[in-house]
C-alpha atoms as a PDB file:
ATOM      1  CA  UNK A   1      36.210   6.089  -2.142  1.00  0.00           C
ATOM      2  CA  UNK A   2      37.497   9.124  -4.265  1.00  0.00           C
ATOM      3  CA  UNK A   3      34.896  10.800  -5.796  1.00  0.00           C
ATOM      4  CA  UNK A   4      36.440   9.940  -9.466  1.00  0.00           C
ATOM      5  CA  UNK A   5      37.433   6.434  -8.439  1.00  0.00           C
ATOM      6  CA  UNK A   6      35.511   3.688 -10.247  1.00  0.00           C
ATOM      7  CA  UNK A   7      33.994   1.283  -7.359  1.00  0.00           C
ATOM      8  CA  UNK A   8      35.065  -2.230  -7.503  1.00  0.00           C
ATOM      9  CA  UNK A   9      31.357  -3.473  -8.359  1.00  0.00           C
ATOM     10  CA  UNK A  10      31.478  -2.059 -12.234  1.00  0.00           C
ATOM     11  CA  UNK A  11      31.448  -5.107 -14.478  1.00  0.00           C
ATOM     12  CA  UNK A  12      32.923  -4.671 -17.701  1.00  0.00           C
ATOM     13  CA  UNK A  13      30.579  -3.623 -20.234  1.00  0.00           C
ATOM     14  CA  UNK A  14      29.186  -6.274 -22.229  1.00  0.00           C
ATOM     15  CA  UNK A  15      29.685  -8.921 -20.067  1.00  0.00           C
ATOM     16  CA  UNK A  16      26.302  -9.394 -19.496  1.00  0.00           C
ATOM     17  CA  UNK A  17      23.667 -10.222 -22.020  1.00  0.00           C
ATOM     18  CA  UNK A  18      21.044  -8.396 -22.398  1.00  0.00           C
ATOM     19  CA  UNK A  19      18.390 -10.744 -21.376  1.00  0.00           C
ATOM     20  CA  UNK A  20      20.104 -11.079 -17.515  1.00  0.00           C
ATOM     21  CA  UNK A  21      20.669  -7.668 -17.780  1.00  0.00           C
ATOM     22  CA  UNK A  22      16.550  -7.520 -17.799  1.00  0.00           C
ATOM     23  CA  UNK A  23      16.598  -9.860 -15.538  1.00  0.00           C
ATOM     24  CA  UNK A  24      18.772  -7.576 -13.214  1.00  0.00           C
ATOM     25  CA  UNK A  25      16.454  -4.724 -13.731  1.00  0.00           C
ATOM     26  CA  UNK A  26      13.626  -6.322 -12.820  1.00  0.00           C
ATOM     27  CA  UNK A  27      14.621  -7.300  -9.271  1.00  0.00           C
ATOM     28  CA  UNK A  28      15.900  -3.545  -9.420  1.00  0.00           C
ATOM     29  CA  UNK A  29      12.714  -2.392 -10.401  1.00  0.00           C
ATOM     30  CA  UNK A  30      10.819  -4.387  -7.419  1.00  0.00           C
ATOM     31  CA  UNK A  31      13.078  -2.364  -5.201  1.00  0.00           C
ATOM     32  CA  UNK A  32      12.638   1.185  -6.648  1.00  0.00           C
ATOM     33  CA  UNK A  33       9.257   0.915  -6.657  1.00  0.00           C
ATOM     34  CA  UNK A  34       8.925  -0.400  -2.960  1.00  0.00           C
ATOM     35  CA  UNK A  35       6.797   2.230  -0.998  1.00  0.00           C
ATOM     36  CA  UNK A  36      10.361   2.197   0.943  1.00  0.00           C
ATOM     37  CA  UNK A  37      12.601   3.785  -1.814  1.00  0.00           C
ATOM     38  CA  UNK A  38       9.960   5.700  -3.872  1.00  0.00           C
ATOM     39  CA  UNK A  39       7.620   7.439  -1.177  1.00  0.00           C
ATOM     40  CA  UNK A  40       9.973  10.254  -1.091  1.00  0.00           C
ATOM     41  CA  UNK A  41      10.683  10.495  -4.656  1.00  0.00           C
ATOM     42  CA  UNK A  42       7.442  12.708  -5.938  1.00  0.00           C
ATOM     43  CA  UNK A  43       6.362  15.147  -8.245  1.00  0.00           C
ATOM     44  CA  UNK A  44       7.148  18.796  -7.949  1.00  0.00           C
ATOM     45  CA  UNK A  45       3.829  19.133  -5.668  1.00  0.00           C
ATOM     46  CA  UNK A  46       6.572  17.819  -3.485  1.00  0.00           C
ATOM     47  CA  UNK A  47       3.811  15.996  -0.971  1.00  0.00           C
ATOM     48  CA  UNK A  48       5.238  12.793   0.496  1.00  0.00           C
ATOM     49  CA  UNK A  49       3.762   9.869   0.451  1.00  0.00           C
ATOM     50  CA  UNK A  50       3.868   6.704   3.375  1.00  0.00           C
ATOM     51  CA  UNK A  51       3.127   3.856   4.091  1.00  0.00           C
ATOM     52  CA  UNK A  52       2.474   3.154   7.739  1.00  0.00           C
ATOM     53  CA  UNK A  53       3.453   0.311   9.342  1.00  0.00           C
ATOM     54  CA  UNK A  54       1.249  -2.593   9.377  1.00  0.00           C
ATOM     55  CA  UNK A  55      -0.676  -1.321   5.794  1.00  0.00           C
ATOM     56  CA  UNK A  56       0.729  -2.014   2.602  1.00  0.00           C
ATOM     57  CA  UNK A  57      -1.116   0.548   0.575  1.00  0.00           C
ATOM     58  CA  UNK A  58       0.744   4.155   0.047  1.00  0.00           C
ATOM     59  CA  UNK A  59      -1.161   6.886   1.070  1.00  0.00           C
ATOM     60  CA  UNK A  60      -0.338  11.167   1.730  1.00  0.00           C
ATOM     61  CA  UNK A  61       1.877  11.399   4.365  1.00  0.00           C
ATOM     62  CA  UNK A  62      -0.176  12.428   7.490  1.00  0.00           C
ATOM     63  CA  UNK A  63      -0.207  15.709   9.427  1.00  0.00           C
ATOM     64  CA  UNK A  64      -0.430  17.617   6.200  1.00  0.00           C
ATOM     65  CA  UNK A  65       3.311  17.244   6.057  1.00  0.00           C
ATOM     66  CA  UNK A  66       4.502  19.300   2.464  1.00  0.00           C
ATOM     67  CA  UNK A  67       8.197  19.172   1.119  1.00  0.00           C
ATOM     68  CA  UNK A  68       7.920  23.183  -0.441  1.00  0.00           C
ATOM     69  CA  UNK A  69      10.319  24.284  -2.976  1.00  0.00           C
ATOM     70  CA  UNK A  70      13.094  23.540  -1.193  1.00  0.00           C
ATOM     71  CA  UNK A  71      12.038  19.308  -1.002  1.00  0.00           C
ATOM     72  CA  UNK A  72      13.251  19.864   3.034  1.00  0.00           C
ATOM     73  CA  UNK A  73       9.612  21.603   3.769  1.00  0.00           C
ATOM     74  CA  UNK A  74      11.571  25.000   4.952  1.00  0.00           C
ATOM     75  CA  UNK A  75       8.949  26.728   3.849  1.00  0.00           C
ATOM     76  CA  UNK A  76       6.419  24.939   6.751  1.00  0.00           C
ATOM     77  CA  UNK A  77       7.989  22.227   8.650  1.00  0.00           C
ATOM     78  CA  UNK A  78      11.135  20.615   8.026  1.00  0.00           C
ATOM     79  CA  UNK A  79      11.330  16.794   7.401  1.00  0.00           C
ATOM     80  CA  UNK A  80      14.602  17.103  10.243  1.00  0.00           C
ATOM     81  CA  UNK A  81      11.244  17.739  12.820  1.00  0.00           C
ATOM     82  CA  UNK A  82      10.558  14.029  13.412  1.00  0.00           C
ATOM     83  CA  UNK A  83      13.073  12.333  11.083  1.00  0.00           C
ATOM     84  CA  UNK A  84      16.485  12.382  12.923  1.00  0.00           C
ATOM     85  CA  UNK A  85      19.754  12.808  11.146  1.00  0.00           C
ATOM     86  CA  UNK A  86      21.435   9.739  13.144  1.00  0.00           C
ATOM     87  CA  UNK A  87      24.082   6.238  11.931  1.00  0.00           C
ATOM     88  CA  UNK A  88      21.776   4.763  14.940  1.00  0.00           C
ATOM     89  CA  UNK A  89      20.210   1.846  14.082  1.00  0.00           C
ATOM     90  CA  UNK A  90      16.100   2.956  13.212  1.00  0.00           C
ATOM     91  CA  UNK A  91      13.896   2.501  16.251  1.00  0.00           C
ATOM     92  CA  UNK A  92      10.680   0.279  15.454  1.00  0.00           C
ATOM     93  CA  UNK A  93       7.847   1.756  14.482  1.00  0.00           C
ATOM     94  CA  UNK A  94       5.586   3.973  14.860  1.00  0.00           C
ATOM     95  CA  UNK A  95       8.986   5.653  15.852  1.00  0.00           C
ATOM     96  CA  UNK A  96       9.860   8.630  13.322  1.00  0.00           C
ATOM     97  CA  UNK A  97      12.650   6.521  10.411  1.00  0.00           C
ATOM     98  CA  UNK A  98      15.863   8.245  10.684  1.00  0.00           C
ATOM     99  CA  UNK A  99      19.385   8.440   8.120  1.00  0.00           C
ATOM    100  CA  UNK A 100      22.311   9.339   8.306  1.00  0.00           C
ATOM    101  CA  UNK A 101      22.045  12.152   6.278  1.00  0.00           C
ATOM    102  CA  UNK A 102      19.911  14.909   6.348  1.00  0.00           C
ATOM    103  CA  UNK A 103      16.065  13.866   5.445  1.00  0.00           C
ATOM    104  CA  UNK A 104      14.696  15.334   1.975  1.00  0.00           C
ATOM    105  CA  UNK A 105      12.477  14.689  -0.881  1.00  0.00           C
ATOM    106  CA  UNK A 106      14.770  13.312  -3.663  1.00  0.00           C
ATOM    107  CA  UNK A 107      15.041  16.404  -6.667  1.00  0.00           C
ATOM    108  CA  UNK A 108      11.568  16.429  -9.013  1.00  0.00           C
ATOM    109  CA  UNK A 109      13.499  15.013 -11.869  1.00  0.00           C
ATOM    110  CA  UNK A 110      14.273  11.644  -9.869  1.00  0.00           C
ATOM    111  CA  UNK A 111      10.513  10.945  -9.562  1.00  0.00           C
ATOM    112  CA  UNK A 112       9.626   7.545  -9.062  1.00  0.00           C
ATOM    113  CA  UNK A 113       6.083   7.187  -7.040  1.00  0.00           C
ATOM    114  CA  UNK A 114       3.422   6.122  -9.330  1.00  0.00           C
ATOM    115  CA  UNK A 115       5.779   5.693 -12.596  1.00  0.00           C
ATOM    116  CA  UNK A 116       5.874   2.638 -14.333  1.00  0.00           C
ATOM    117  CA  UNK A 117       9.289  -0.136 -14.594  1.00  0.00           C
ATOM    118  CA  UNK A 118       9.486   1.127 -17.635  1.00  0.00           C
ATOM    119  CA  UNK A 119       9.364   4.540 -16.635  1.00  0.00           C
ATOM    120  CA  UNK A 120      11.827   4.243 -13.840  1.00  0.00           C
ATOM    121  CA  UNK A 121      13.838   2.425 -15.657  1.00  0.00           C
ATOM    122  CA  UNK A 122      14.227   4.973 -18.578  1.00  0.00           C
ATOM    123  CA  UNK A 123      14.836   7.395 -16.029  1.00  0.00           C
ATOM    124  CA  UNK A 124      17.388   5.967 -14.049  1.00  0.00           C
ATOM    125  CA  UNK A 125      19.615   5.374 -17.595  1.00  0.00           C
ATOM    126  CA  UNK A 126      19.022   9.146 -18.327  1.00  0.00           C
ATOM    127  CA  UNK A 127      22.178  11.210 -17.084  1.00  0.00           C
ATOM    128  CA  UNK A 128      19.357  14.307 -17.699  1.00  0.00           C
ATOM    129  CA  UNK A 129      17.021  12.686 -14.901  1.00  0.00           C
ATOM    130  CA  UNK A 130      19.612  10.822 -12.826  1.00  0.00           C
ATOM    131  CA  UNK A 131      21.908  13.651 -11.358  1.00  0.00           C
ATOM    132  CA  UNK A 132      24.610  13.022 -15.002  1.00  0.00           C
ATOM    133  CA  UNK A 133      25.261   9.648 -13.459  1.00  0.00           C
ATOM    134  CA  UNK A 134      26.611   6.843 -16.217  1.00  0.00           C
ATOM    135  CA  UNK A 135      25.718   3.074 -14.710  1.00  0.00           C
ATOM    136  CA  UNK A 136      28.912   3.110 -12.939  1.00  0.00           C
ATOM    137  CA  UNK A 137      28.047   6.587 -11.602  1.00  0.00           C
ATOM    138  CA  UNK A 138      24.969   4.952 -10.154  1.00  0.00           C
ATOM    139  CA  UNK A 139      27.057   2.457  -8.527  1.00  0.00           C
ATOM    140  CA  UNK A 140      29.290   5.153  -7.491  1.00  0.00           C
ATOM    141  CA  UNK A 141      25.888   6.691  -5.478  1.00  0.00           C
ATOM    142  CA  UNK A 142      24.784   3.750  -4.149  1.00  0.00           C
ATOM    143  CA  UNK A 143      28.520   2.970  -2.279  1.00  0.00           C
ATOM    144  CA  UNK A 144      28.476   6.824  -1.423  1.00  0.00           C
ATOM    145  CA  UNK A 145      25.030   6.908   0.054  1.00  0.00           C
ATOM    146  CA  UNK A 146      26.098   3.639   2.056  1.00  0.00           C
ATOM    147  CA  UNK A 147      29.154   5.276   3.487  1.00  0.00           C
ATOM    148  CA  UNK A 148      27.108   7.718   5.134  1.00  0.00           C
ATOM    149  CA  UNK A 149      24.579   5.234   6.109  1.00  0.00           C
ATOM    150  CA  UNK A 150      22.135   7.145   3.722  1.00  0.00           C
ATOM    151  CA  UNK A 151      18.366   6.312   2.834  1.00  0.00           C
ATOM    152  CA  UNK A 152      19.080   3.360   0.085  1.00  0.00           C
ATOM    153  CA  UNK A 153      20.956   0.931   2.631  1.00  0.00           C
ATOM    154  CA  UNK A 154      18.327   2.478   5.168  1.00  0.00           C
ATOM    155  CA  UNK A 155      15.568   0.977   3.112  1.00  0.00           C
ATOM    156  CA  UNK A 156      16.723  -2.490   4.049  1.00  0.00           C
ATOM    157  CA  UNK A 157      17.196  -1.560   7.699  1.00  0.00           C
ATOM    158  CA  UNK A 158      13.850   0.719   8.260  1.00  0.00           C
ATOM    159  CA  UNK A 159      13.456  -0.402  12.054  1.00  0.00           C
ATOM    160  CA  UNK A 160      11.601  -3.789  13.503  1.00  0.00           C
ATOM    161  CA  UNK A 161       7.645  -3.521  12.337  1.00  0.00           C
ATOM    162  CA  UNK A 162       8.386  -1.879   8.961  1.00  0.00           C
ATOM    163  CA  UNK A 163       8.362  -3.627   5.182  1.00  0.00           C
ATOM    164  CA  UNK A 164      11.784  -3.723   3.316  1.00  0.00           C
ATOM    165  CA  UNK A 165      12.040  -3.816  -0.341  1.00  0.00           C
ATOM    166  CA  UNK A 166      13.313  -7.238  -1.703  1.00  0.00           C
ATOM    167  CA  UNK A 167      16.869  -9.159  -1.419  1.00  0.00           C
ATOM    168  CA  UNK A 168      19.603  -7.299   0.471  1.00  0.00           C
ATOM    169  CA  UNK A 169      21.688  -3.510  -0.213  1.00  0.00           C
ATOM    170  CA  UNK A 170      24.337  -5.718  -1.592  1.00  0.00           C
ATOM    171  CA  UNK A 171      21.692  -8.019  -3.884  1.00  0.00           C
ATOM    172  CA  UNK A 172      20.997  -4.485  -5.025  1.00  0.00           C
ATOM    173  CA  UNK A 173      24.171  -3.072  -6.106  1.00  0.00           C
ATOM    174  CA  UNK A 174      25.025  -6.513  -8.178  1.00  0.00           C
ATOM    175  CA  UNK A 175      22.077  -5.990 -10.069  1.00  0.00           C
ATOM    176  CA  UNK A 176      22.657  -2.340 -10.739  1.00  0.00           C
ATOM    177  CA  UNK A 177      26.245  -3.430 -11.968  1.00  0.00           C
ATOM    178  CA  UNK A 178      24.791  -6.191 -13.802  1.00  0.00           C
ATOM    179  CA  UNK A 179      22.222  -4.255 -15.270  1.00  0.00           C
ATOM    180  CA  UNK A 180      24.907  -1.390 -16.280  1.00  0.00           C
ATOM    181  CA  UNK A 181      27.349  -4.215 -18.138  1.00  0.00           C
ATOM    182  CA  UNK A 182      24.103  -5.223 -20.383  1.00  0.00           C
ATOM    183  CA  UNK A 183      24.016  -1.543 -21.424  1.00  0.00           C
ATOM    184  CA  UNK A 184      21.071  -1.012 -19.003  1.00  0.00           C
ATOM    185  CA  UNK A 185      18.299  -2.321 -20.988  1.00  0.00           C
ATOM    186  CA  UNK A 186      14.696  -1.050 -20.384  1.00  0.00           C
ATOM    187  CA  UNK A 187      11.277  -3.302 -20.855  1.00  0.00           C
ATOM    188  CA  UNK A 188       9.826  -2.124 -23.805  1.00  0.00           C
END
């Protein structure tokens, strides 16, 4: 896809009430805030968080790893030490998750971990805090980050032993475009 191409998934806007729209973003929002997708979005102390395999509760990623300034952990260890750059399918755990692009915290702005729906949600509608993305931008990222087998489809293919995040990628972009034709509508 060109980068100023419109994917094919953008519903017209205001074909969607507002009420599935909410409905959208709230199967969005189970997904965002799966320890899957937002472990790796954190605050600017740039520490990520995981969740082992086998435990459901989020806790510091272990051996001290730390992200730095540069959200690649340069400055100590980078993330590329034990996750793999690869389009390989991920090896079950306790085997290292690999992408098919280079492993990174997502940018400070995009911080999800510990943020409410709500939160997220207001977030993810701000072109500010969402990399100047409109909703079919968003769609736009999701299609782009599948085409290089990037974390978001990863996050529903994490390797046998792991948790996924509800519903399927493709369950995920409807929703985003349904959610973008209602305007993108936030719980209050």
């Amino acid at each position: 896809m060109a980068k100023d191409e419109t994917p094919k998934d953008v519903l017209r806007p205001g074909s969607v009430s507002r009420a599935d729209g909410l409905k959208a973003w709230k199967r969005i929002e189970a997904v965002v805030t799966h320890p899957r997708c937002a472990n790796c979005h954190v605050d600017a102390k740039a520490i990520p968080i995981w969740t082992p395999a086998g435990e459901t509760k989020p806790r510091v990623h272990g051996m001290n790893i730390h992200g730095g300034v540069s959200r690649i952990g340069a400055e100590k260890l980078v993330c590329s030490t034990c996750h793999v750059t690869s389009k390989m399918p991920n090896d079950p755990a306790p085997a290292p998750l690999h992408a098919g692009i280079d492993w990174q915290l997502a940018p400070v702005e995009f911080i999800w971990f510990g943020k409410s729906g709500a939160e997220i949600c207001a977030q993810l509608k701000d072109p500010k805090r969402n990399g100047g993305r409109d909703a079919a931008g968003l769609i736009a990222h999701l299609r782009h980050d599948a085409s290089q087998s990037g974390f978001i489809p990863r996050a529903w293919a994490p390797g046998e032993g792991r948790s996924k995040p509800p519903g399927t990628f493709e369950d995920h972009v409807k929703d985003v475009a349904l959610w973008g034709a209602a305007g993108q509508p936030c719980p209050n």
